[in-house]
Protein backbone atom coordinates (compact mmCIF):
# COMPACT_ATOMS: atom_id res chain seq x y z
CA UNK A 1 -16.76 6.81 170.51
CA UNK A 2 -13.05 8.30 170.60
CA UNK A 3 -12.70 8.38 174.36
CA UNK A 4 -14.27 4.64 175.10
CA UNK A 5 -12.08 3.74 172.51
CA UNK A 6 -8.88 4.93 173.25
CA UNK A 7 -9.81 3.35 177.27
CA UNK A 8 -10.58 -0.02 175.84
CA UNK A 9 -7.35 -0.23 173.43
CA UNK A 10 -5.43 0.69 176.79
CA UNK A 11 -6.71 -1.59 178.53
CA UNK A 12 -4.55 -5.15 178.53
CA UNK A 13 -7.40 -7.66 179.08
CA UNK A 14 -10.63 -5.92 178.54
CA UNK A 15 -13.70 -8.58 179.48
CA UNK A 16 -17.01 -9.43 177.77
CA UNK A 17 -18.78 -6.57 179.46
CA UNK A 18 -16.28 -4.53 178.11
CA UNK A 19 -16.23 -5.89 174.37
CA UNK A 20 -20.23 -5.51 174.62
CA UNK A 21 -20.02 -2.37 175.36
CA UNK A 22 -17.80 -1.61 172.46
CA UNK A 23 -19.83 -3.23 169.73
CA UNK A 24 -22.96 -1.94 170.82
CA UNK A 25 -21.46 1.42 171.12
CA UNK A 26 -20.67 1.50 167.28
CA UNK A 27 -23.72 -0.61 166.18
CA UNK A 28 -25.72 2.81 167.48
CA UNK A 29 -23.12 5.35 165.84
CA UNK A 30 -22.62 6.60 162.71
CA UNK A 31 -20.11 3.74 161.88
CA UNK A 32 -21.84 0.73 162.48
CA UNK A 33 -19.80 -0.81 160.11
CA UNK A 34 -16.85 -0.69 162.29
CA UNK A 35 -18.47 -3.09 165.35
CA UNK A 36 -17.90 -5.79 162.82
CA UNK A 37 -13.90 -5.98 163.03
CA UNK A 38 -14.05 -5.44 166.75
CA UNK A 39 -16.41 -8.76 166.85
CA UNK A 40 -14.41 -10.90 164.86
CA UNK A 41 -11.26 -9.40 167.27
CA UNK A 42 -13.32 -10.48 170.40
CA UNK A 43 -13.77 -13.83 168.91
CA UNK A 44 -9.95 -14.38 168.14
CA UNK A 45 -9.59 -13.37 171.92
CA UNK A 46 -11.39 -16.43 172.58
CA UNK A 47 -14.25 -14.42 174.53
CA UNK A 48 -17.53 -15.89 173.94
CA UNK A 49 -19.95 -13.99 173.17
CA UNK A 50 -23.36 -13.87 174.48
CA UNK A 51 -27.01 -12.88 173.39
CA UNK A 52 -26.26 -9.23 173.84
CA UNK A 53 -22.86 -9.23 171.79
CA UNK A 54 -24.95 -11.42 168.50
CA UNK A 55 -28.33 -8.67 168.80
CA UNK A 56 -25.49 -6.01 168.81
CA UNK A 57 -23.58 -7.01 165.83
CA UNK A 58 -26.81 -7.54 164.26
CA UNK A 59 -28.48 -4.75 165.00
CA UNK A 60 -24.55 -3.01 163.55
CA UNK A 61 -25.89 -5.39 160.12
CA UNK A 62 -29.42 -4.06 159.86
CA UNK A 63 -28.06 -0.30 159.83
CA UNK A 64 -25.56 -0.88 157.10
CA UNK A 65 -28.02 -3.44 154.80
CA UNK A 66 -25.16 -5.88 155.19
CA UNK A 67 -27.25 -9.07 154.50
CA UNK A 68 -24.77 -11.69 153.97
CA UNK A 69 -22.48 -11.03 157.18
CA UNK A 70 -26.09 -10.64 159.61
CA UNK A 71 -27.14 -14.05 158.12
CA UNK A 72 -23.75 -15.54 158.68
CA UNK A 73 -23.81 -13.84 162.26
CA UNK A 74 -27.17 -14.90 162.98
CA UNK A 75 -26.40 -18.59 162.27
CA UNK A 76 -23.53 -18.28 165.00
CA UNK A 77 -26.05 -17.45 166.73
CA UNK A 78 -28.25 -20.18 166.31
CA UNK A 79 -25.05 -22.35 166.61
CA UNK A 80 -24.18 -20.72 169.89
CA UNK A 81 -27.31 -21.77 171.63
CA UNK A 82 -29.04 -17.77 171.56
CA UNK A 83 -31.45 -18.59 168.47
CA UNK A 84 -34.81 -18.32 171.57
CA UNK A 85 -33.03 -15.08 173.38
CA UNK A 86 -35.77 -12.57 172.96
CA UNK A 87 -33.24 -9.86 171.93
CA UNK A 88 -31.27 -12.10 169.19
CA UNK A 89 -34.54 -12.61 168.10
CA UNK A 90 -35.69 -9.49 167.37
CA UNK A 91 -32.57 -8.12 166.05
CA UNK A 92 -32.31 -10.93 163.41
CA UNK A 93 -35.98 -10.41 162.55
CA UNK A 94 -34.99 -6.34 161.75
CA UNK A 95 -32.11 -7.26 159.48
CA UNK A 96 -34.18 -9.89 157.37
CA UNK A 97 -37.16 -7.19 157.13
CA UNK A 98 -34.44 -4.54 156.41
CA UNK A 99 -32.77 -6.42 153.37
CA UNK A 100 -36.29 -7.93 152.12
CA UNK A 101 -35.80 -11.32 153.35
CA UNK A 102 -39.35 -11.58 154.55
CA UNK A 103 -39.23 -15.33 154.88
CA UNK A 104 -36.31 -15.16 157.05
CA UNK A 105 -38.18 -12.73 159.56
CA UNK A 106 -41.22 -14.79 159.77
CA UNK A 107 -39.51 -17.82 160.33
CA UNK A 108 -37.58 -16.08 163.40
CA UNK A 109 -40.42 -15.04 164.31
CA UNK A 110 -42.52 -18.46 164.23
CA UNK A 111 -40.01 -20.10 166.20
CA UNK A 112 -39.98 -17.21 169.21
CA UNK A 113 -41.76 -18.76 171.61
CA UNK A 114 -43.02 -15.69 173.68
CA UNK A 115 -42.52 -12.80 171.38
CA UNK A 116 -42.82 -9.29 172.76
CA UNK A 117 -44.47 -6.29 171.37
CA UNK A 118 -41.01 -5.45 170.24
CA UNK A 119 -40.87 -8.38 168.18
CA UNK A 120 -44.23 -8.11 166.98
CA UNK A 121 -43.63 -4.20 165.64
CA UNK A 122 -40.12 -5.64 163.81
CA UNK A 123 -42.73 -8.48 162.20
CA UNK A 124 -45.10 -5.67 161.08
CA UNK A 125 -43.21 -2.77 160.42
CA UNK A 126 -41.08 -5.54 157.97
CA UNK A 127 -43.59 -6.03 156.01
CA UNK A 128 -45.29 -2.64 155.80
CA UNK A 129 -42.03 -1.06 154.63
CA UNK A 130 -41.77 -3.97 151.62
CA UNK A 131 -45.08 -3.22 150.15
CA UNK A 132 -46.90 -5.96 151.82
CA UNK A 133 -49.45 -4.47 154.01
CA UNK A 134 -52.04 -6.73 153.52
CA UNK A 135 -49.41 -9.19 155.23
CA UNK A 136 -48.66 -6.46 158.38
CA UNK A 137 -52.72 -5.92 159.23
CA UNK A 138 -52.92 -9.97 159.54
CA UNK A 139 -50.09 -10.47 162.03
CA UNK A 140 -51.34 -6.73 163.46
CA UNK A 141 -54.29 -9.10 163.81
CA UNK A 142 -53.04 -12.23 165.11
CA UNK A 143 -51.51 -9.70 167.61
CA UNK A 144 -54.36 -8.10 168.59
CA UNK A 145 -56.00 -11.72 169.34
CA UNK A 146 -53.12 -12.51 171.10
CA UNK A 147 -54.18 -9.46 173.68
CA UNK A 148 -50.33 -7.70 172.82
CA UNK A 149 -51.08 -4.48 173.46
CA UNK A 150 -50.24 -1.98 170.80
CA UNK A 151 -47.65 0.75 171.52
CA UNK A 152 -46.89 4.12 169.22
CA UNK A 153 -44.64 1.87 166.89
CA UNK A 154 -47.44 -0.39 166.61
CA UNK A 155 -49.78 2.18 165.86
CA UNK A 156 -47.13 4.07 163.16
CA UNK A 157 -46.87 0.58 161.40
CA UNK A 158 -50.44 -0.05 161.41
CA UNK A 159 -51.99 3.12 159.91
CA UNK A 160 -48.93 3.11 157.54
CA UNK A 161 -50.11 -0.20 156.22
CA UNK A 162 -54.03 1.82 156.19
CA UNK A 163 -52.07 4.26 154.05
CA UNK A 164 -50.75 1.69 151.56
CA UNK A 165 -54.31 0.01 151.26
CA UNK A 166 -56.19 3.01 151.52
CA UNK A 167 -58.44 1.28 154.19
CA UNK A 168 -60.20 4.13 155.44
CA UNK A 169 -62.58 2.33 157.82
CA UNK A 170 -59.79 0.56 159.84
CA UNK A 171 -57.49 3.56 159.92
CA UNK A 172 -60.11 5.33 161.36
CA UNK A 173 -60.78 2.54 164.03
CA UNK A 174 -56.86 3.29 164.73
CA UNK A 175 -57.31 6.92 165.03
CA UNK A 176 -60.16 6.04 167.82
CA UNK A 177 -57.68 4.10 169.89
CA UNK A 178 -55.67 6.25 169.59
CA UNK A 179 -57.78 9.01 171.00
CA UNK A 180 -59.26 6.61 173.56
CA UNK A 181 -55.49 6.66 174.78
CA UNK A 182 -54.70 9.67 173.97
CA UNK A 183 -52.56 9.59 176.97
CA UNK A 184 -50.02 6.88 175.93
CA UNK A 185 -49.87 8.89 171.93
CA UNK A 186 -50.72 12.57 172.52
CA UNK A 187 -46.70 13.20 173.58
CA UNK A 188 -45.39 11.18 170.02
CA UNK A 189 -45.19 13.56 166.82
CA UNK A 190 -44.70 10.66 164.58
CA UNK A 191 -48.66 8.54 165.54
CA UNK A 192 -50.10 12.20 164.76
CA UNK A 193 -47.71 12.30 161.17
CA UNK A 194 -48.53 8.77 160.33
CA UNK A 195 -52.36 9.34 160.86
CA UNK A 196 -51.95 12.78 158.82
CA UNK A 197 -50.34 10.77 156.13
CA UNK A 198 -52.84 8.16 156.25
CA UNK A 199 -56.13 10.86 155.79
CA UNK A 200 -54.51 11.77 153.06
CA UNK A 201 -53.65 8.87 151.24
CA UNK A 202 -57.78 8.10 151.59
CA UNK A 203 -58.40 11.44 150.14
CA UNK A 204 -59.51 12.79 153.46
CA UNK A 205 -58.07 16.14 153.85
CA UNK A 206 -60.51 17.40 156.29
CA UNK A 207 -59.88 14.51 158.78
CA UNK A 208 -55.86 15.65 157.68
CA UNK A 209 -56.33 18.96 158.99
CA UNK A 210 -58.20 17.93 162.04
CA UNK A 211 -55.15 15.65 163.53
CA UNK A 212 -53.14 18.56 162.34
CA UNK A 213 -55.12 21.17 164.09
CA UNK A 214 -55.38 18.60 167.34
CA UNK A 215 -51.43 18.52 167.37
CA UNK A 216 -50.02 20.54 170.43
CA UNK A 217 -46.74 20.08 168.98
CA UNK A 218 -45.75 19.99 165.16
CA UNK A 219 -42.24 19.70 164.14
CA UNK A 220 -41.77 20.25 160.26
CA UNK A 221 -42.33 16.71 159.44
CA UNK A 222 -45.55 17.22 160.27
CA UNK A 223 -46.28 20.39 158.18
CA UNK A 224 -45.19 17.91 155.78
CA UNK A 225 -47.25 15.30 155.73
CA UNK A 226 -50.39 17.80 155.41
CA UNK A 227 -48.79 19.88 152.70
CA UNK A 228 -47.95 16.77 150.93
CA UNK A 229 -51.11 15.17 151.28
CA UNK A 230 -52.73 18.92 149.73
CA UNK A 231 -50.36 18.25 146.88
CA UNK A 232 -51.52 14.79 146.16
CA UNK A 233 -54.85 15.79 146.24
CA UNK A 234 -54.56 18.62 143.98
CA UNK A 235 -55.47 21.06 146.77
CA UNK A 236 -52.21 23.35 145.37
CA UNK A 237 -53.88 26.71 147.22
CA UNK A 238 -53.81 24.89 150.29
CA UNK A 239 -50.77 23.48 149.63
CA UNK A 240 -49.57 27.25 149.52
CA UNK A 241 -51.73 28.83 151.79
CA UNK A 242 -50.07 26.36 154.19
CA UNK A 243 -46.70 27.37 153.63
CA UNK A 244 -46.93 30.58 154.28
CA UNK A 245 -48.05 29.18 157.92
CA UNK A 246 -45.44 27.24 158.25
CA UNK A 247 -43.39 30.48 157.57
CA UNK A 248 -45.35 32.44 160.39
CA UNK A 249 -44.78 29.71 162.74
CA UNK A 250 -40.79 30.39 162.25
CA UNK A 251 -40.59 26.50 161.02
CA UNK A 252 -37.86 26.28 158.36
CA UNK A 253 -38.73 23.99 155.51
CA UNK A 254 -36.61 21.32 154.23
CA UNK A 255 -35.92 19.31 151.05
CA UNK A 256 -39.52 17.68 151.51
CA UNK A 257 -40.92 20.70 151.84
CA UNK A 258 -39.58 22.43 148.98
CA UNK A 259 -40.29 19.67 146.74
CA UNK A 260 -44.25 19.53 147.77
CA UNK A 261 -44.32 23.68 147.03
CA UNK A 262 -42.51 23.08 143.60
CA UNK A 263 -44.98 20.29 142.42
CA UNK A 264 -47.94 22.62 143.82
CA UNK A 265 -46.17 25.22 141.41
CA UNK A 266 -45.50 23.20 138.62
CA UNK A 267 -49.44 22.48 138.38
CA UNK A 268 -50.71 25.42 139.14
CA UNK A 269 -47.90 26.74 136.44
CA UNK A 270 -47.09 29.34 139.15
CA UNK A 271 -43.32 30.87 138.18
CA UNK A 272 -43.48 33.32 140.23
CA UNK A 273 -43.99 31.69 143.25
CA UNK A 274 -41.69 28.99 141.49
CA UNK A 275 -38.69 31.20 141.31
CA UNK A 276 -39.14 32.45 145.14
CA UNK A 277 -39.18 28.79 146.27
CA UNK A 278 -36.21 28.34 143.93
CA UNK A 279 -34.49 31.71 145.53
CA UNK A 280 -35.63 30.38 148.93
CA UNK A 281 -33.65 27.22 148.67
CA UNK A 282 -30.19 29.11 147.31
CA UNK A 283 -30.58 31.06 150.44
CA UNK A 284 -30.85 28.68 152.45
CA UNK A 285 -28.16 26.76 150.88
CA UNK A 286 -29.94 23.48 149.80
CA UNK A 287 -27.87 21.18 147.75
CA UNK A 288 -29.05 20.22 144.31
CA UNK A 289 -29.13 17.17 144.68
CA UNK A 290 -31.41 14.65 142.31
CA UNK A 291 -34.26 15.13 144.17
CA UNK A 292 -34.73 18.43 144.67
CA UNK A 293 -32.86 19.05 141.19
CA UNK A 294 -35.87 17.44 139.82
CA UNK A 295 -38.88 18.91 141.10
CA UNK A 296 -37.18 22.20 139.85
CA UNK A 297 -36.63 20.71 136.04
CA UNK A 298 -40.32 19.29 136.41
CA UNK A 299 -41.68 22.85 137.78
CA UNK A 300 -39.99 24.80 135.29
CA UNK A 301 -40.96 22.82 132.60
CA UNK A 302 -44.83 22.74 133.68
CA UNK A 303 -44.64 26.59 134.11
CA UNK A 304 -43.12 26.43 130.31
CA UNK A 305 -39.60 28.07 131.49
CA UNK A 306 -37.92 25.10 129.35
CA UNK A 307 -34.32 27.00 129.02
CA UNK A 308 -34.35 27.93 132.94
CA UNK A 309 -35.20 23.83 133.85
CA UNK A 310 -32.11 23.13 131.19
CA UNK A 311 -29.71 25.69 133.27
CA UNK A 312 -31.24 23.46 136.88
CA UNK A 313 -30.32 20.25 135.16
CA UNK A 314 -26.88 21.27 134.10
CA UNK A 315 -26.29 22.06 137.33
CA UNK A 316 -27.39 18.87 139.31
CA UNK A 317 -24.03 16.85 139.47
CA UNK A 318 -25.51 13.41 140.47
CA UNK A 319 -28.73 12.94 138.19
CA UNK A 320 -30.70 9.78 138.56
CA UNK A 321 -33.53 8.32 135.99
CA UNK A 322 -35.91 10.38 137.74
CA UNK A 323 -34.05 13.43 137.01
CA UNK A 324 -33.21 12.84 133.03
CA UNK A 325 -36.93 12.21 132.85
CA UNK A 326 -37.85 14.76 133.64
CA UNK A 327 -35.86 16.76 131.46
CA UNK A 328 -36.72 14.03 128.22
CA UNK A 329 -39.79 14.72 128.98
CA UNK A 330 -39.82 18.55 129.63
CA UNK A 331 -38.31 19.16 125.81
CA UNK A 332 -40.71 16.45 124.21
CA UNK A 333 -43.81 18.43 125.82
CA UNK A 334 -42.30 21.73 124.51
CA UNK A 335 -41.31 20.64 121.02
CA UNK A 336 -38.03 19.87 121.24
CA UNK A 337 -38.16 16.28 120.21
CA UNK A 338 -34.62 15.87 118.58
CA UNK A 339 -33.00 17.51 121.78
CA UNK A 340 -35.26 14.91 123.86
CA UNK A 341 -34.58 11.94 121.77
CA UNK A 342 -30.36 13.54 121.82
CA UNK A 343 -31.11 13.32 125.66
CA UNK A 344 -31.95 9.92 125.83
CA UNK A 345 -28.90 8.42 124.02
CA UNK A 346 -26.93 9.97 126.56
CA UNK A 347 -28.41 9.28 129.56
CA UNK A 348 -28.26 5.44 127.82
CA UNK A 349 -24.38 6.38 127.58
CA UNK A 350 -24.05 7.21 131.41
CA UNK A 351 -25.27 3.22 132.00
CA UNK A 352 -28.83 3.96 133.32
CA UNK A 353 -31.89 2.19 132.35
CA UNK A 354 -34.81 4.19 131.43
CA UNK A 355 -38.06 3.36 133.14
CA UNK A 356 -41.44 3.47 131.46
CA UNK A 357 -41.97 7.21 132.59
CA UNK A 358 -38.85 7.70 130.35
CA UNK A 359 -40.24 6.08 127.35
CA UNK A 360 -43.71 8.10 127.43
CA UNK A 361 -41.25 11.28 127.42
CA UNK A 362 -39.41 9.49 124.46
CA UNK A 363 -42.34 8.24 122.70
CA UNK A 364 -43.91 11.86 123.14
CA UNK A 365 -41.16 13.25 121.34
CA UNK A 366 -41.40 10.73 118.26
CA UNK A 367 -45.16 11.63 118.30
CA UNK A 368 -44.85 15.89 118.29
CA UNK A 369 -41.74 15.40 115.67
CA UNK A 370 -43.50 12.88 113.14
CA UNK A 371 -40.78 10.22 113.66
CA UNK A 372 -42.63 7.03 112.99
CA UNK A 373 -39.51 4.61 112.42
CA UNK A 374 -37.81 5.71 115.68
CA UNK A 375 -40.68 5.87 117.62
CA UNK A 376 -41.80 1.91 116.37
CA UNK A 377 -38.23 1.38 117.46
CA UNK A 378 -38.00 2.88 120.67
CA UNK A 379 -41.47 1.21 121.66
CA UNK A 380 -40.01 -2.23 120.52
CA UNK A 381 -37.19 -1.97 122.85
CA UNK A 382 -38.87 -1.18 125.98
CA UNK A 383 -39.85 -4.65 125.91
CA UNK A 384 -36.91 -6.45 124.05
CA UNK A 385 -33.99 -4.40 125.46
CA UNK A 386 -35.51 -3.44 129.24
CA UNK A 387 -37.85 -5.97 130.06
CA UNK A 388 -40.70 -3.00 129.77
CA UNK A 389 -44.32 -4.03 129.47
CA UNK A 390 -46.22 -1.04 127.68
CA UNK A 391 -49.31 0.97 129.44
CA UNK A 392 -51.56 2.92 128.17
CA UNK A 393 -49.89 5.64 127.53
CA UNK A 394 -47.37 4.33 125.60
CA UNK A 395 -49.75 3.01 123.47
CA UNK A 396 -51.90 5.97 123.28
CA UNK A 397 -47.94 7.88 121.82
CA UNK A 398 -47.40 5.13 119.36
CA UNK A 399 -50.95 5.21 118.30
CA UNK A 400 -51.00 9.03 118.07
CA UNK A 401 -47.61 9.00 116.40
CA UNK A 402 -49.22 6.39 113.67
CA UNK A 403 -52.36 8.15 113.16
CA UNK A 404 -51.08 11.50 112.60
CA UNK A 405 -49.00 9.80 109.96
CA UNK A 406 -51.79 8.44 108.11
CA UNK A 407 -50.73 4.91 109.53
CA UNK A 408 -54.05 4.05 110.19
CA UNK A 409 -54.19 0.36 109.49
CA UNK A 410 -51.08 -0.14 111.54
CA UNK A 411 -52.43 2.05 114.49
CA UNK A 412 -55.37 -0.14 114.47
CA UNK A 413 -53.85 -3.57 114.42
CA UNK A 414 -51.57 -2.28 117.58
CA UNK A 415 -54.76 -1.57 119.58
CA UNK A 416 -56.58 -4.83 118.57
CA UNK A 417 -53.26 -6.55 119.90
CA UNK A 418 -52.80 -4.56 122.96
CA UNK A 419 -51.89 -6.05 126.03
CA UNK A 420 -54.20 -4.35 128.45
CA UNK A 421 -57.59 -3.03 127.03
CA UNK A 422 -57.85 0.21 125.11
CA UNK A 423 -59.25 3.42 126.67
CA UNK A 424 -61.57 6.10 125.54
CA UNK A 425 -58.39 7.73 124.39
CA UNK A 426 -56.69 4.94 122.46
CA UNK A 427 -59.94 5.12 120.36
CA UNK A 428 -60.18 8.78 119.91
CA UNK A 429 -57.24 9.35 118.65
CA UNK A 430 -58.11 6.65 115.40
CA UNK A 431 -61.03 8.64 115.18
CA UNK A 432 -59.66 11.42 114.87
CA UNK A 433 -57.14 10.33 112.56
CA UNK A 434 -60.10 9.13 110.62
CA UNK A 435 -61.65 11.98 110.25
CA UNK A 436 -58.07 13.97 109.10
CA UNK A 437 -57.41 11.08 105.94
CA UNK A 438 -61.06 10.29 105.67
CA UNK A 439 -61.32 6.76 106.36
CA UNK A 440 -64.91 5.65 107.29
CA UNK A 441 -64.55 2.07 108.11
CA UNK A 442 -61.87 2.13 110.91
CA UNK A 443 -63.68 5.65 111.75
CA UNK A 444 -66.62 2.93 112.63
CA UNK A 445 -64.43 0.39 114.81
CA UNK A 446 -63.69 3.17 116.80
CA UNK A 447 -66.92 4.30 117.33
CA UNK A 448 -68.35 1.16 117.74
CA UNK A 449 -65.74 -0.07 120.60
CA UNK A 450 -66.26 3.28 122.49
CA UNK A 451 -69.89 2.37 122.88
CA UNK A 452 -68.79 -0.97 124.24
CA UNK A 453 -66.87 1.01 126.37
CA UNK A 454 -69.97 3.12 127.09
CA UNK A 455 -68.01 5.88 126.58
CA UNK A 456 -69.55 7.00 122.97
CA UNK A 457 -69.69 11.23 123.50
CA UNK A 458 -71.37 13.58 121.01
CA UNK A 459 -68.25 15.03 120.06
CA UNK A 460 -67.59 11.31 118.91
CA UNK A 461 -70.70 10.67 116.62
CA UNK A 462 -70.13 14.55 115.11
CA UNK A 463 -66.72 13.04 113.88
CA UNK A 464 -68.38 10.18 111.79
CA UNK A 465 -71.14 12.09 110.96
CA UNK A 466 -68.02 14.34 108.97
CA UNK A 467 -66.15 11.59 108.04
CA UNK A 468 -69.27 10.47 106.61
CA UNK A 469 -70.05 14.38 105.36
CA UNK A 470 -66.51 14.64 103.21
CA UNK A 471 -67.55 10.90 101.56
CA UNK A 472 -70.66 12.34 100.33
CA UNK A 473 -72.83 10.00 102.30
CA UNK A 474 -75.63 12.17 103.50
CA UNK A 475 -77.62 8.54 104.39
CA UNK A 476 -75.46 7.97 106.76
CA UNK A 477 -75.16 11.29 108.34
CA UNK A 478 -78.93 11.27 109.00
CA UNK A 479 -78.69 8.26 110.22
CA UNK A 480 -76.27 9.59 113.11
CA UNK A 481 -78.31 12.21 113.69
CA UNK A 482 -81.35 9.93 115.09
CA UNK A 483 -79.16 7.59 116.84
CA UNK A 484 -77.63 10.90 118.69
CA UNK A 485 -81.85 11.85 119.05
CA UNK A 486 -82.70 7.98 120.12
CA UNK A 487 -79.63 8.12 122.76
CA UNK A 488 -80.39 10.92 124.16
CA UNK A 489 -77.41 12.71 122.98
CA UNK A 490 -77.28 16.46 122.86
CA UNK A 491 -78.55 17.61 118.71
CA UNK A 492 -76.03 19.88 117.11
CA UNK A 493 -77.97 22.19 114.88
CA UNK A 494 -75.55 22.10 111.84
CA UNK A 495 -72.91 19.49 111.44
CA UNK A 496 -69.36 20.43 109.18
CA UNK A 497 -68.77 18.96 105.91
CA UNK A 498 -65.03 20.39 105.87
């Protein structure tokens, strides 16, 4: 943009064409911010705008998620006669979608009176990128009735809503299309990425592979999508095993790529593939940056290298919540709950709010260490202090942390007031708690709600039957005997007293 804009400030009365070209020139750029001062300029210059110069500065709005000024520009716009130009339009439709306004875009949208595929893509794609895909398939819908024929950004938006949803059945209608025109899609990378992405999503890694194998061209984020997909499956072999392809292929991997392997690593529990990723990025001079930062913490920690993910966080100079998270958690898991719980305060002290991934990795920490009072505290506060509602795991920490104390009575009246309803676990962990201090009665809430739950094991039953054992009250360990007989439950020969 130097060289056009050195010719248009030398020129003494540049016209609209001019100006247009300008604006639209930065609204594409890097600085899309700048097209903004150069409008208002053109305005002072008393040249009127027209449709082109408003969908330029607009589009210039969507790129920099400057709301206000692209609603303020819009309704010039409107003002100015250009609210039905097709382009305006479209443009204005982008910028609500793109700062969240979805009400905006659909009424744009309602009022276009012959609405192009363009506009229909902006409508969907809006949507699907906010979380609402249930919202993108009707209007992909209303479309389709409409006889609009679907193009590759159609298609992207489409199975990325099938991905959200996990609608198998339609994505796989999509894929058909797609293969029925296979010569309108076969050229674009990204319909063959979004379809990857989609398979696995669904938990269909075989269909993954097959797009991938059917690919004539793969760029890396394609390699991607099917390595992530591996991860989220908990294929981590393949995961590997497809790395070392990507290798062979002379593909370089990227920050997504690195973070997949790491994950893959930190399950598996891998370090030495671990560190080689870890070497691989330092030679290829990756940034540490918070989100590759974290995956090493969270890979190192899984593979139980606790002092190595302490030297990766030190060295990650921008750390979001993500990233002291993982690290809370990483020293709670490893028994360092006062260097956890240290962590927390001053990640509070840096101004960011812990999310409820953060508390587990707190609550964890009270639990391993035995502190009951900060723990009750620290569970308190994720609701009064953060606006937190607890899950089922930070129940099952609190109850853990209660039972282990011999808080039994306490533990119990926090699960009959829970919020969402108790799992397996919840009730397992009283049990067990039962069994440690001996005390039959809540020993037989437990066991009774985890038949309700149908979930009543043998391992469960042997527990009463010794909590009942260490009372002395052989009645009612024979009586747990035939109801493990009568339920078909598996007989163990000799049950413990101790």
């Amino acid at each position: 943009m130097v060289l056009p804009m050195q010719i248009f400030t030398q020129s003494s009365n540049p016209n609209q064409f001019t100006w247009n070209t300008i604006i639209r020139g930065f609204s594409i750029s890097q600085n899309p911010q700048k097209a903004i001062p150069v409008f208002i300029q053109m305005c002072r210059k008393s040249i009127e705008p027209e449709s082109f110069t408003y969908a330029f500065v607009l589009k210039a709005c969507a790129k920099m998620h400057a709301f206000e000024t692209g609603k303020s520009v819009h309704a010039v716009a409107l003002k100015s006669g250009y609210g039905s130009h097709l382009f305006v339009g479209n443009t204005a439709i982008h910028i609500y979608s793109s700062c969240g306004d979805l009400d905006s875009a659909r009424k744009v949208f309602d009022e276009m009176s012959n609405p192009n595929v363009v506009t229909w893509n902006a409508v969907i794609s809006g949507y699907v990128q906010n979380g609402l895909a249930d919202e993108g398939l009707r209007v992909f819908d209303l479309m389709w009735l409409e006889g609009i024929k679907p193009n590759d950004i159609t298609i992207i938006g489409v199975v990325s809503a099938c991905a959200q949803k996990k609608e198998l059945e339609l994505g796989r209608w999509i894929h058909a299309y797609v293969n029925n025109n296979i010569s309108e899609f076969e050229t674009n990378i990204n319909v063959g990425t979004a379809l990857i992405d989609m398979y696995g999503k669904c938990k269909q890694m075989d269909l993954a592979r097959q797009v991938f194998q059917m690919m004539r061209r793969r760029d890396i984020g394609v390699w991607n999508a099917l390595i992530g997909g591996y991860v989220s499956n908990g294929c981590f072999i393949e995961a590997l095993d497809l790395f070392g392809e990507l290798e062979l292929n002379g593909l370089d991997p990227d920050e997504t790529t690195f973070v997949s392997m790491l994950c893959a690593c930190g399950h598996l529990g891998d370090l030495n593939i671990g560190k080689k990723i870890h070497l691989y990025a330092e030679d290829k001079c990756f940034v540490f940056n918070a989100i590759l930062g974290t995956a090493l913490v969270d890979m190192y920690s899984k593979c139980g290298c606790i002092i190595e993910a302490q030297k990766v966080f030190d060295r990650i100079s921008e750390r979001d919540v993500m990233t002291w998270t993982s690290m809370i958690g990483g020293l709670a898991v490893h028994g360092y709950a006062q260097d956890a719980l240290d962590l927390f305060l001053v990640m509070l002290d840096t101004g960011l709010r812990p999310d409820g991934i953060t508390f587990v990795g707190v609550l964890c920490a009270c639990s391993h260490a035995g502190f009951v009072d900060q723990g009750l505290h620290y569970f308190e506060s994720m609701r009064k202090e953060y606006n937190i509602s607890p899950k089922i795991e930070h129940y099952g920490c609190i109850i853990d942390l209660l039972s282990r104390s011999g808080r039994l009575v306490e533990a119990y009246e926090i699960i009959c007031s829970m919020e969402i309803r108790p799992n397996p676990i919840v009730w397992r962990a009283l049990l067990s708690a039962c069994r440690l201090h001996s005390n039959v009665e809540l020993a037989e809430a437990a066991i009774e709600n985890l038949f309700k739950l149908e979930s009543d094991l043998c391992a469960d039953y042997v527990l009463l039957s010794n909590i009942y054992a260490s009372k002395g009250s052989w009645d009612d360990v024979e009586k747990i005997r035939r109801k493990m007989e009568e339920g078909g439950l598996r007989k163990i020969p000799g049950l413990s007293s101790v």
